[in-house]
N, C-alpha and C. Protein backbone atom coordinates (compact mmCIF):
# COMPACT_ATOMS: atom_id res chain seq x y z
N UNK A 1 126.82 122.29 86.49
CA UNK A 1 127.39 122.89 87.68
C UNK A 1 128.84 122.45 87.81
N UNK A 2 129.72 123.30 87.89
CA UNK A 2 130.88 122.99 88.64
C UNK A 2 131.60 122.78 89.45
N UNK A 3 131.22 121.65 90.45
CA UNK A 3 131.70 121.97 91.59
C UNK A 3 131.81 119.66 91.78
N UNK A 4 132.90 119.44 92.16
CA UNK A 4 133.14 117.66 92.44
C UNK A 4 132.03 117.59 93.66
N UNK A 5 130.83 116.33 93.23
CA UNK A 5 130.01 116.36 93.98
C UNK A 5 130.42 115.15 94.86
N UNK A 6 131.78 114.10 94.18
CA UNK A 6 132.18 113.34 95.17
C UNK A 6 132.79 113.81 96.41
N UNK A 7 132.76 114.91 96.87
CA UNK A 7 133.19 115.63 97.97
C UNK A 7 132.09 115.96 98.99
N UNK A 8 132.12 116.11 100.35
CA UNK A 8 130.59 116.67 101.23
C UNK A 8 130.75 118.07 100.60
N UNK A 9 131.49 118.74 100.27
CA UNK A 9 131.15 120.82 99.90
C UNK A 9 130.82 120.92 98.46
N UNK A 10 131.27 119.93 97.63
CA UNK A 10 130.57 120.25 95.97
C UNK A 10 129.00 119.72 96.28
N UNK A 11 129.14 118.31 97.17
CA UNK A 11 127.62 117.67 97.22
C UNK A 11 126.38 118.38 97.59
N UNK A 12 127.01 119.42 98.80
CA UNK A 12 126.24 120.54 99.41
C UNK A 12 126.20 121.63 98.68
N UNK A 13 126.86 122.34 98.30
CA UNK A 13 126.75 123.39 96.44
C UNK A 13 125.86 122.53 95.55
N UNK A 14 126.33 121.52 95.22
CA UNK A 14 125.28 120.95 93.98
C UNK A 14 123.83 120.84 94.70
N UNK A 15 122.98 120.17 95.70
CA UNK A 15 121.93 119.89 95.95
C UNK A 15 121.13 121.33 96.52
N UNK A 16 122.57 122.57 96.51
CA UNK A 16 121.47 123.86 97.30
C UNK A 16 120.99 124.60 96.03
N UNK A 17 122.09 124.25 95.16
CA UNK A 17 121.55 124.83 93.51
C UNK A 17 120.85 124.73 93.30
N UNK A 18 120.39 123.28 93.09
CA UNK A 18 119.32 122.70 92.57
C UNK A 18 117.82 122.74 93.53
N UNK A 19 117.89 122.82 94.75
CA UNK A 19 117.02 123.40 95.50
C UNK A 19 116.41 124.63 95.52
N UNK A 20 116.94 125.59 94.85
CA UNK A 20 117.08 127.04 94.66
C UNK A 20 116.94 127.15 92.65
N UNK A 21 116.83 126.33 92.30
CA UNK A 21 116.61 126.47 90.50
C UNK A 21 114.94 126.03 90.42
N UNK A 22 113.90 126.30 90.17
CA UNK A 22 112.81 125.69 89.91
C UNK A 22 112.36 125.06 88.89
N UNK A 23 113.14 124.59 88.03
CA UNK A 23 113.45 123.71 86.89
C UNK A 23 113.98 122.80 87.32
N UNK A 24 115.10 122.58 87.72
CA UNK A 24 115.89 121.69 87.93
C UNK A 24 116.16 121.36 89.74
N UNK A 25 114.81 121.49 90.21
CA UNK A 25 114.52 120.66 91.50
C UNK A 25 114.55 119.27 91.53
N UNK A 26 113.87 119.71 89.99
CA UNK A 26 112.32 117.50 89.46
C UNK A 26 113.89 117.21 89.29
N UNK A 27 115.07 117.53 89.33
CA UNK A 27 116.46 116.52 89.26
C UNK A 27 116.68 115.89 91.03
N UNK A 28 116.29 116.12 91.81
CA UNK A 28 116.28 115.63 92.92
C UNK A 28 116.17 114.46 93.50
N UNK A 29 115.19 114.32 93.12
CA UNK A 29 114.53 112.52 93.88
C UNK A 29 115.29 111.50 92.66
N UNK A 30 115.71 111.59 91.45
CA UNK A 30 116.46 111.16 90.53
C UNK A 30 117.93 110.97 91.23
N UNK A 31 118.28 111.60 91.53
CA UNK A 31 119.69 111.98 92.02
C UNK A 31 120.02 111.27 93.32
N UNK A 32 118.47 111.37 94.07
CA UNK A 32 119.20 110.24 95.66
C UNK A 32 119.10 108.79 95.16
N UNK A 33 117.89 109.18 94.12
CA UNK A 33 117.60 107.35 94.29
C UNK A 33 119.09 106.43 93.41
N UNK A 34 120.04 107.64 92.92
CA UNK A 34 121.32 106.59 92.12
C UNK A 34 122.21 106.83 93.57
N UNK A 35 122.29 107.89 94.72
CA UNK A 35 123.43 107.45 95.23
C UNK A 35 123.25 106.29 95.67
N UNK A 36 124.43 105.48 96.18
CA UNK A 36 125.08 104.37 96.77
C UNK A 36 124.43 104.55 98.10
N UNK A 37 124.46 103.11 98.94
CA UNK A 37 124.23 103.20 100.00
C UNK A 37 125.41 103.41 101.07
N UNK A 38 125.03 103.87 102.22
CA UNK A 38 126.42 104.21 103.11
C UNK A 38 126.63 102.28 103.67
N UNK A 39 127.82 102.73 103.73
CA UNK A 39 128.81 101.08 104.46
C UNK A 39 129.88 101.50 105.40
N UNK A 40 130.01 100.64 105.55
CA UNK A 40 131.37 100.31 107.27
C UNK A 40 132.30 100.66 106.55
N UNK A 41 133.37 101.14 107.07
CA UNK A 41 134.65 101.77 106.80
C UNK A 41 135.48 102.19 108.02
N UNK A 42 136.49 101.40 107.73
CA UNK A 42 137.54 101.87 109.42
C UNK A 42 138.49 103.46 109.25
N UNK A 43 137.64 104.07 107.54
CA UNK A 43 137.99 105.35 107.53
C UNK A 43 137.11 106.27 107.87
N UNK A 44 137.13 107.45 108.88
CA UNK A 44 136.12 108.47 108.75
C UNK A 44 136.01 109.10 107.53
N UNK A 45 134.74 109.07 106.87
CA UNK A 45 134.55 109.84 105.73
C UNK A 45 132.88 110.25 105.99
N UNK A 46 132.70 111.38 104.82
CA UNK A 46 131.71 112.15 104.60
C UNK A 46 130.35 111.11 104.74
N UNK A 47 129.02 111.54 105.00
CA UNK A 47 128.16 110.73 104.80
C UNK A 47 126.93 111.86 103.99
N UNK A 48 127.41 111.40 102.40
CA UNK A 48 126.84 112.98 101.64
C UNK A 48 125.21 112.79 101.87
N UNK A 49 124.48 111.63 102.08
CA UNK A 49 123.01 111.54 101.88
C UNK A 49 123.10 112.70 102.89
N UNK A 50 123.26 112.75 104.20
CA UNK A 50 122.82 112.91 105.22
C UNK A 50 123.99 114.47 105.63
N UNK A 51 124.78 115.03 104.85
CA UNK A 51 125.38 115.88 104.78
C UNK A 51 126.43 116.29 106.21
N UNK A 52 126.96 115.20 106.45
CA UNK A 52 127.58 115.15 107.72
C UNK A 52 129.09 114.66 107.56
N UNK A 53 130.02 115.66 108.33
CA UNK A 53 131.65 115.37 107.96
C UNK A 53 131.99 113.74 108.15
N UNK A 54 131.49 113.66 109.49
CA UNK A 54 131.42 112.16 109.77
C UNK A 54 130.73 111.35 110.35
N UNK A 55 129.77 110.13 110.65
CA UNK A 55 128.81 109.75 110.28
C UNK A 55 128.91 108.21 110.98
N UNK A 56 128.67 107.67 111.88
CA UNK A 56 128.71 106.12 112.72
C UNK A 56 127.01 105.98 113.23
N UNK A 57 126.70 104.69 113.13
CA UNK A 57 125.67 104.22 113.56
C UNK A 57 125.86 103.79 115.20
N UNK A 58 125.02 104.15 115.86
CA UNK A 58 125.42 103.51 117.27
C UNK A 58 123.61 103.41 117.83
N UNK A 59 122.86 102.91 116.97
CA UNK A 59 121.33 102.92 117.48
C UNK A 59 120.86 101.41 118.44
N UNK A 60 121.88 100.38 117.78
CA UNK A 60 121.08 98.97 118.67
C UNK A 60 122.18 98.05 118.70
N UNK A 61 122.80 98.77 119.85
CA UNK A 61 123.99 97.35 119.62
C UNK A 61 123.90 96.43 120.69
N UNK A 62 122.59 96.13 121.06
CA UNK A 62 122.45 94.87 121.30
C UNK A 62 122.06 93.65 120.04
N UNK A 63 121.38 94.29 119.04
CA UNK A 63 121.13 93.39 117.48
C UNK A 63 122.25 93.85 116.54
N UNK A 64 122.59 94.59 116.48
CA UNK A 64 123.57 94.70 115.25
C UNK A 64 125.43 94.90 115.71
N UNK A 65 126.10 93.99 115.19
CA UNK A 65 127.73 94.23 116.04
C UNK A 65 128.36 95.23 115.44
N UNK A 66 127.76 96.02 114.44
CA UNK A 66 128.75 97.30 113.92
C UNK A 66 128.34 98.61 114.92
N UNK A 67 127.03 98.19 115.22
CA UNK A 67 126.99 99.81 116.47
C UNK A 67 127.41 99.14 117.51
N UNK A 68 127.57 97.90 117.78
CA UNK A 68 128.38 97.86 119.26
C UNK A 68 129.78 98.06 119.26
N UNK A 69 130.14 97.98 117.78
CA UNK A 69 131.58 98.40 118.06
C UNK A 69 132.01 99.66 117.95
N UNK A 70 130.82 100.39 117.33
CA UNK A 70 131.22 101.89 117.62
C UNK A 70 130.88 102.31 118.93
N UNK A 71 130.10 101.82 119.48
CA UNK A 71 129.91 102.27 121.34
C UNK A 71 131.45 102.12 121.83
N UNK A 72 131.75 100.60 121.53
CA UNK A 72 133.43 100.28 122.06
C UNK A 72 134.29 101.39 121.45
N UNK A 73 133.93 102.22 120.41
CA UNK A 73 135.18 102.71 119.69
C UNK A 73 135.06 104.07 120.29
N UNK A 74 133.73 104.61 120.60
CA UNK A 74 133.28 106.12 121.21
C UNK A 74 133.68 105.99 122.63
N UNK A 75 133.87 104.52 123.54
CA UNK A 75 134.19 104.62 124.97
C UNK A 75 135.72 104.46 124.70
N UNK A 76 136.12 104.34 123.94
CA UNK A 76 137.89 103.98 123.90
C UNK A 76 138.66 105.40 124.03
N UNK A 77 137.31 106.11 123.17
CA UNK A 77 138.04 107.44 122.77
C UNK A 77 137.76 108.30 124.66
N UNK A 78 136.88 108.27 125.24
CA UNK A 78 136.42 109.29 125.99
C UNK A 78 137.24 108.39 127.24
N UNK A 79 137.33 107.14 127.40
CA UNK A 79 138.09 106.48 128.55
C UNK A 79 139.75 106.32 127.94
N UNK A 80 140.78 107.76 127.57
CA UNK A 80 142.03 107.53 126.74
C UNK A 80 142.85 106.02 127.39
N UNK A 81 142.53 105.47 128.19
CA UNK A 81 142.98 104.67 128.36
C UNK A 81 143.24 103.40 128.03
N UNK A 82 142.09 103.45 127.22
CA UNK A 82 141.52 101.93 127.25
C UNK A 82 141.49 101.45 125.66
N UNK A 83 142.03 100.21 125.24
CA UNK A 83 142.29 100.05 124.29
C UNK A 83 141.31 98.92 123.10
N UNK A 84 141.11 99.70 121.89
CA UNK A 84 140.00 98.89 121.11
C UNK A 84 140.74 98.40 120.13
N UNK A 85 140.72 97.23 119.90
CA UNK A 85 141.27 96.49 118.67
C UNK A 85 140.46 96.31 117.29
N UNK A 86 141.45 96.68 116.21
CA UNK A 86 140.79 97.20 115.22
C UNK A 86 140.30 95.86 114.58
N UNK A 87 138.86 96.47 113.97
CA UNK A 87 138.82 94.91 112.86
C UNK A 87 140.03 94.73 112.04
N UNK A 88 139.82 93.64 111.58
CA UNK A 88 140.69 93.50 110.16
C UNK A 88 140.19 93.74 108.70
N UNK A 89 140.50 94.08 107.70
CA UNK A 89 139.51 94.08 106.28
C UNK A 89 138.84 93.41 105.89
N UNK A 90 139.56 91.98 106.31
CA UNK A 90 138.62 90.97 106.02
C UNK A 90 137.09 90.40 106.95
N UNK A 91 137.56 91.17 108.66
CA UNK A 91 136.19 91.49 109.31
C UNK A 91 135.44 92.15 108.97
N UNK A 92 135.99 93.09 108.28
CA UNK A 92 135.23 94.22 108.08
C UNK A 92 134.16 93.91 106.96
N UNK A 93 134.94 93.27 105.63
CA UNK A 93 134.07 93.16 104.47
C UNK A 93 132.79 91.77 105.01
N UNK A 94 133.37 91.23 105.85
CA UNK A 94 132.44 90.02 106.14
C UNK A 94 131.71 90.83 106.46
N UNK A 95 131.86 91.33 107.82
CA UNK A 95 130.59 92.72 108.52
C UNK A 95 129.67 93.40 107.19
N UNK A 96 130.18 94.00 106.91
CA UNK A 96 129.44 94.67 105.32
C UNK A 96 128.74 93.65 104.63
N UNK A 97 128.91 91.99 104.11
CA UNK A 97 128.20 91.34 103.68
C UNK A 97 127.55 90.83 104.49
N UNK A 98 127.44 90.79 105.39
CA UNK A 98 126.45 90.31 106.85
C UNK A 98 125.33 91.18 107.06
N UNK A 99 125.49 92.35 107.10
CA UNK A 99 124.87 93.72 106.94
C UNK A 99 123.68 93.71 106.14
N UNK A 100 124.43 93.86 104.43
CA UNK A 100 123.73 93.63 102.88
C UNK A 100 122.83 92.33 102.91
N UNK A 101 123.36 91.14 103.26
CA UNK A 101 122.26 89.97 103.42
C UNK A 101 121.50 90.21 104.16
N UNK A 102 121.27 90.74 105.48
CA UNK A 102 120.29 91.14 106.31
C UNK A 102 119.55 91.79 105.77
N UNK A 103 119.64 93.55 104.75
CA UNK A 103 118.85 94.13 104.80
C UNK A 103 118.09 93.48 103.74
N UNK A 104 118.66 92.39 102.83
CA UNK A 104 117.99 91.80 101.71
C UNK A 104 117.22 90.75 102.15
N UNK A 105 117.25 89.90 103.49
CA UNK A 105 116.37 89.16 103.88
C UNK A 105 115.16 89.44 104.52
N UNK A 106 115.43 90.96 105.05
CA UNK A 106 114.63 91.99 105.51
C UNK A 106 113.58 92.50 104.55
N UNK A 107 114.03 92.64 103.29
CA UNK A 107 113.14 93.21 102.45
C UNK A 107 112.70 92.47 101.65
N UNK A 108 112.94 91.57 101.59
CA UNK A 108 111.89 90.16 101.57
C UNK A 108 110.77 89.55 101.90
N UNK A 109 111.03 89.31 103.40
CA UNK A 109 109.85 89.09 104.32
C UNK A 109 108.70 90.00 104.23
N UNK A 110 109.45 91.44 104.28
CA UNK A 110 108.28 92.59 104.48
C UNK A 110 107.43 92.08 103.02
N UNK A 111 108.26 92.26 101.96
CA UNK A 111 107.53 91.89 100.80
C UNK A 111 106.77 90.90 100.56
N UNK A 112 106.56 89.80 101.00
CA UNK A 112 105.96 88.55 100.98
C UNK A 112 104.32 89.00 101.81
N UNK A 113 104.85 89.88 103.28
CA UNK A 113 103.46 90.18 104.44
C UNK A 113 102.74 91.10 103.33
N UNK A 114 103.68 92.20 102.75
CA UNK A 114 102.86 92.81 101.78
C UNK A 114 102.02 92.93 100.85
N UNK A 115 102.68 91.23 100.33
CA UNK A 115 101.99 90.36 99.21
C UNK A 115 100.66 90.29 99.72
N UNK A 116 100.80 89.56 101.22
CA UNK A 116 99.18 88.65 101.52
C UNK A 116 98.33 89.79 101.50
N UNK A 117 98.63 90.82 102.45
CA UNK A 117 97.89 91.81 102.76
C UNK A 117 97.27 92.17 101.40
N UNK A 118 97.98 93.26 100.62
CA UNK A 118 97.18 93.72 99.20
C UNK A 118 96.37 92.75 98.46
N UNK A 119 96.24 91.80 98.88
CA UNK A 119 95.17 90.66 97.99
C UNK A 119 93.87 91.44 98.06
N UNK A 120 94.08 91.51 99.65
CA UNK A 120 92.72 92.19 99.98
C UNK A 120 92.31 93.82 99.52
N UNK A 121 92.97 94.35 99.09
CA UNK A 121 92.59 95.64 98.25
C UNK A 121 92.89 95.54 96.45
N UNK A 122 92.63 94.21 95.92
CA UNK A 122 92.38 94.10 94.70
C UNK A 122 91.44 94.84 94.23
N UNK A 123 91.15 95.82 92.83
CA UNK A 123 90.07 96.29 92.52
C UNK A 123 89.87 97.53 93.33
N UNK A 124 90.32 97.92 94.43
CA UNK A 124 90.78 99.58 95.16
C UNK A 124 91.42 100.10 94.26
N UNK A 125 91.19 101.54 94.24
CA UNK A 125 91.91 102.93 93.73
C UNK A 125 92.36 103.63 95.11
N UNK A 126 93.95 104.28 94.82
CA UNK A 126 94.20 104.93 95.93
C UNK A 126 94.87 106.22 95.24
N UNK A 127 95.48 107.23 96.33
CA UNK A 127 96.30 107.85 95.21
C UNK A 127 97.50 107.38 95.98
N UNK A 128 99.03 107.95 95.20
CA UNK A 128 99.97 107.44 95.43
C UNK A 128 101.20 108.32 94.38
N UNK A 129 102.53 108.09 95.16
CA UNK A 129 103.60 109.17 94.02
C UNK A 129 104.95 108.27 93.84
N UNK A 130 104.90 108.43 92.48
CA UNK A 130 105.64 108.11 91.89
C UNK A 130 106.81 107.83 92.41
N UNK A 131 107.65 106.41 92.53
CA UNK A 131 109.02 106.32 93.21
C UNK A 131 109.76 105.67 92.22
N UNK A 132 109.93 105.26 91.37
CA UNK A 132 110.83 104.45 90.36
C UNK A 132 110.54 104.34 88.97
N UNK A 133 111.08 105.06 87.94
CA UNK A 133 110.79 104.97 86.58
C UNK A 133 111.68 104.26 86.05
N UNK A 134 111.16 103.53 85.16
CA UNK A 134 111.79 102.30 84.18
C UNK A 134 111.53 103.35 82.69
N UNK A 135 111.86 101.80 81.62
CA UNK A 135 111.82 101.89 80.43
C UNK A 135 109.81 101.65 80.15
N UNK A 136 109.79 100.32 81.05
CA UNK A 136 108.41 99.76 81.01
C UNK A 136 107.31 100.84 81.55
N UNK A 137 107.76 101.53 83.01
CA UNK A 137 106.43 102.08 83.14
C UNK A 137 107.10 102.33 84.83
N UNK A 138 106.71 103.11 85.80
CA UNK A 138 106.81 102.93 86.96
C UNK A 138 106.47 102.76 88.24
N UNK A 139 107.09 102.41 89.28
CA UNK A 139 106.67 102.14 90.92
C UNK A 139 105.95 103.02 91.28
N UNK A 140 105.16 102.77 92.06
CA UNK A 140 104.22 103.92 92.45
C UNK A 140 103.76 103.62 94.43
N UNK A 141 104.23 104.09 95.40
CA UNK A 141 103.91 103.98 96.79
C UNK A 141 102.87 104.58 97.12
N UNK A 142 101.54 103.63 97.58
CA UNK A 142 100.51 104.19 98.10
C UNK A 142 100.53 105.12 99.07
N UNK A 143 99.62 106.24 99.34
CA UNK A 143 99.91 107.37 100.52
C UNK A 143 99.03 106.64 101.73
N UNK A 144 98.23 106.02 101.74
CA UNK A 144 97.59 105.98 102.53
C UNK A 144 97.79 104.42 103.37
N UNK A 145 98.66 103.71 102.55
CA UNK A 145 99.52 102.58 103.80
C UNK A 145 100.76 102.39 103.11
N UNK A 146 101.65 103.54 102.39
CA UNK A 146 103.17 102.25 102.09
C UNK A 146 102.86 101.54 100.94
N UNK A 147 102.00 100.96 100.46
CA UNK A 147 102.30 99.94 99.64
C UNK A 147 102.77 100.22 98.24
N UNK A 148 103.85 99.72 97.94
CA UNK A 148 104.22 99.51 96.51
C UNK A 148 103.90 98.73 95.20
N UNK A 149 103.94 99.42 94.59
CA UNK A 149 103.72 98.36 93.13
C UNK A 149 103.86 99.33 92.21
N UNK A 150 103.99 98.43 90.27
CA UNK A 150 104.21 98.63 89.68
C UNK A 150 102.88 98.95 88.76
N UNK A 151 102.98 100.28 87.20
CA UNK A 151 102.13 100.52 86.84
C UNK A 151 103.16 100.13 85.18
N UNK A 152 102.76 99.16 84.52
CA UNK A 152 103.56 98.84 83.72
C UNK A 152 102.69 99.06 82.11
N UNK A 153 103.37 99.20 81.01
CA UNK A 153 102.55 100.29 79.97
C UNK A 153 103.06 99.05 78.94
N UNK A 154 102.29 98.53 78.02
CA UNK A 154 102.46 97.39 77.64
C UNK A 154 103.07 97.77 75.98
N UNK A 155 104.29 97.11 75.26
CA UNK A 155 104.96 96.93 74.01
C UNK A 155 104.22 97.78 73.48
N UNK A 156 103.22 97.46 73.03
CA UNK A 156 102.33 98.13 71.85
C UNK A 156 101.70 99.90 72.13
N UNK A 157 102.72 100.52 73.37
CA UNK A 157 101.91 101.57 73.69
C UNK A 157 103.23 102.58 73.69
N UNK A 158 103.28 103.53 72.64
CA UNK A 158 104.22 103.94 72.74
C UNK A 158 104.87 104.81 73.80
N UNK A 159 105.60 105.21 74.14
CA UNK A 159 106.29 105.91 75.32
C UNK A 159 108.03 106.05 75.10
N UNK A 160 108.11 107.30 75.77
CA UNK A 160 109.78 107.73 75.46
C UNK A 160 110.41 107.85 77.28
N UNK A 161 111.59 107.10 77.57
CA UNK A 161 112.30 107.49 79.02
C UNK A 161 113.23 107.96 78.69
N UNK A 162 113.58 108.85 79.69
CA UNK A 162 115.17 109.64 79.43
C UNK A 162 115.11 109.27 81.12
N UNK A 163 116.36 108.77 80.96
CA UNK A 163 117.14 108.10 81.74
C UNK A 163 118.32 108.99 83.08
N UNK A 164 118.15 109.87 82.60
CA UNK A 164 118.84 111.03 83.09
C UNK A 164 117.84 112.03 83.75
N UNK A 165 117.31 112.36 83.70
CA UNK A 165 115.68 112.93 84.23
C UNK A 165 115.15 111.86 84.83
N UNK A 166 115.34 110.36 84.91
CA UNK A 166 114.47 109.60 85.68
C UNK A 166 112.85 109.73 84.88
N UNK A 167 112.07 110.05 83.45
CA UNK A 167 110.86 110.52 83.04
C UNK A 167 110.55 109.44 82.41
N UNK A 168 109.25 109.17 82.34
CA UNK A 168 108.81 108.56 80.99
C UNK A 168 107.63 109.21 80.36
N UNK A 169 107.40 109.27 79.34
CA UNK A 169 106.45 110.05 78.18
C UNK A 169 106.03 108.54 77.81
N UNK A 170 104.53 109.19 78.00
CA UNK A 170 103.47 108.55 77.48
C UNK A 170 102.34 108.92 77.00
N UNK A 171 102.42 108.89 75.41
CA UNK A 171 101.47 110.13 75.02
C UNK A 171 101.82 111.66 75.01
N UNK A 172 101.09 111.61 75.37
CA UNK A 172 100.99 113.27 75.89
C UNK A 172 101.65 113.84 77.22
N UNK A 173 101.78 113.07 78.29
CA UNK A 173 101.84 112.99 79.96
C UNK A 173 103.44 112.49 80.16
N UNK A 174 104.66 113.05 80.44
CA UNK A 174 105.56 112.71 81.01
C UNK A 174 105.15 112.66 82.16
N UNK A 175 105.87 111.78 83.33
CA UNK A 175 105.80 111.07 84.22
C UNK A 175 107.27 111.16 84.82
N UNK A 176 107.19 111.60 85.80
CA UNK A 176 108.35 111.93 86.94
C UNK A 176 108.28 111.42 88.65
N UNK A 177 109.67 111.52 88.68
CA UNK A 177 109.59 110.78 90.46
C UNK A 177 108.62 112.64 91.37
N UNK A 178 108.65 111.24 92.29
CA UNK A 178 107.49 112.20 93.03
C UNK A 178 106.16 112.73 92.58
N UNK A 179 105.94 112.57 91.76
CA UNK A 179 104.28 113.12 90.72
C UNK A 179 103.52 112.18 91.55
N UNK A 180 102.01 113.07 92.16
CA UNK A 180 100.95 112.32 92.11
C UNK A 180 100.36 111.14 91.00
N UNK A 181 99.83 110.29 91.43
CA UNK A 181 98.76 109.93 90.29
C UNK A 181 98.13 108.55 91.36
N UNK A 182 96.70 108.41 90.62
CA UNK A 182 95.68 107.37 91.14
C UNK A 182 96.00 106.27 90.48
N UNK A 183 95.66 105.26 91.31
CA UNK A 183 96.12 103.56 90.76
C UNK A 183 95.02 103.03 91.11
N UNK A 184 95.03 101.55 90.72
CA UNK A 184 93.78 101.06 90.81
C UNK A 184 94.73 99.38 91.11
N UNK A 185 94.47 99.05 91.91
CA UNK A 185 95.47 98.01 92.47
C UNK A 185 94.74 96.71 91.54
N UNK A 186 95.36 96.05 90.81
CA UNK A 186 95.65 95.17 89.50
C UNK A 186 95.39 93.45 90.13
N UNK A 187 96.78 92.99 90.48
CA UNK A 187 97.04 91.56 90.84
C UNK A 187 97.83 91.76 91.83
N UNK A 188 98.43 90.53 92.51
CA UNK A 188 99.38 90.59 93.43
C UNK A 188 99.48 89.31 93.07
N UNK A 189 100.92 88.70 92.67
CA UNK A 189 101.68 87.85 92.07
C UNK A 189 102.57 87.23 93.81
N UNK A 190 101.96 86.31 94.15
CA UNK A 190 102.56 85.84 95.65
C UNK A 190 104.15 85.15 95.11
N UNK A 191 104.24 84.34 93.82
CA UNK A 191 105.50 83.43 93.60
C UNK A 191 106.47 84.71 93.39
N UNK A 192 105.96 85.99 93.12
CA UNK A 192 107.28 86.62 92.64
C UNK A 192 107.24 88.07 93.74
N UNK A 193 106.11 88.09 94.34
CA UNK A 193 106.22 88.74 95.34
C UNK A 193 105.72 90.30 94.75
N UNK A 194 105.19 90.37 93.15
CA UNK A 194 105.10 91.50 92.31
C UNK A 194 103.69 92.04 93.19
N UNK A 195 103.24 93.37 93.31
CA UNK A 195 101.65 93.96 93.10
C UNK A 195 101.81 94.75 91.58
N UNK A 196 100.78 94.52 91.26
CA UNK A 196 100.53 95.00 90.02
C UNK A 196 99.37 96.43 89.90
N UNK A 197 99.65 97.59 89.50
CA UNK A 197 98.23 98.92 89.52
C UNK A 197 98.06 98.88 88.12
N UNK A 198 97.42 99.96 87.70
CA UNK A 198 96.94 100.44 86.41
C UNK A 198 96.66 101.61 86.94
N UNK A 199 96.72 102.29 85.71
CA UNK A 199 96.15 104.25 85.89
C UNK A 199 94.71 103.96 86.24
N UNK A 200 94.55 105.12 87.23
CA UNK A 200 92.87 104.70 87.27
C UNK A 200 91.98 105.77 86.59
């Protein structure tokens, strides 16, 4: 396709194409899971996940100080009077790593409650679709609570990934994001925080 998808109007051309090609849909869930995540910026710019010219969080700014400063920055604008002082870059990037450590201490914890919990559905089959392909084998999110884990295909078993498609071939059966398939919940590794499935 021709069209700069680092832009919001190529991003929106490229993803309606591909919405509208029935081949080249299964490029989809490949395609969000490499963009970048959105961050603080004292520039208005595009927010392409979410296809919007411009794009501020303002959901809890009693816990988080980047939506309270966009409340301050949305009342500055509507009260012309009143004056908001800008971060500095170096607030800013602190803010952004303050942010990133949070959501990583965040997804931690959850992972650890997740850990204890799935002990107890060792030896369960559920079904579940495909969210992350490797070289090894891939993530798979249960439908019926959230839970994640890995379905990993061991050295001695041959298999081909293309990396660009997000696929792995195994055998006979390529394997794509979003594809159904049944698991059979394996181990749950508490020191590393891993769940482990198998095909069921």
């Amino acid at each position: 396709y021709d069209v700069d998808i680092t832009t919001l109007e190529g991003h929106i051309t490229l993803i309606k194409q591909l919405e509208n090609d029935p081949q080249k849909c299964k490029l989809l869930p490949a395609l969000r899971r490499l963009m970048r995540g959105g961050e603080l910026s004292l520039e208005a710019a595009p927010h392409l996940g979410l296809g919007c010219q411009n794009y501020a969080t303002v959901t809890s700014p009693i816990r988080r100080f980047a939506d309270l400063y966009n409340h301050w920055a949305i009342e500055s604008i509507l009260d012309e009077g009143k004056s908001l002082t800008s971060l500095s870059e170096e607030a800013l990037t602190a803010l952004n790593e303050t942010l990133q450590n949070g959501r990583q201490a965040d997804r931690e914890l959850q992972q650890w409650l997740i850990s204890q919990y799935t002990q107890n559905l060792i030896g369960q089959t559920a079904t579940g679709n495909i969210r992350i392909v490797t070289q090894q084998g891939f993530g798979v999110r249960m439908k019926d609570n959230g839970i994640d884990g890995f379905v990993l295909f061991g050295k001695d078993i041959e298999k081909s990934f293309d990396a660009k498609r997000m696929t792995l071939t195994v055998g006979e059966h390529t394997y794509s994001l979003d594809e159904e398939v049944t698991i059979k919940v394996v181990s749950v590794d508490m020191d590393k925080r891993r769940i482990a499935f198998e095909l069921a």
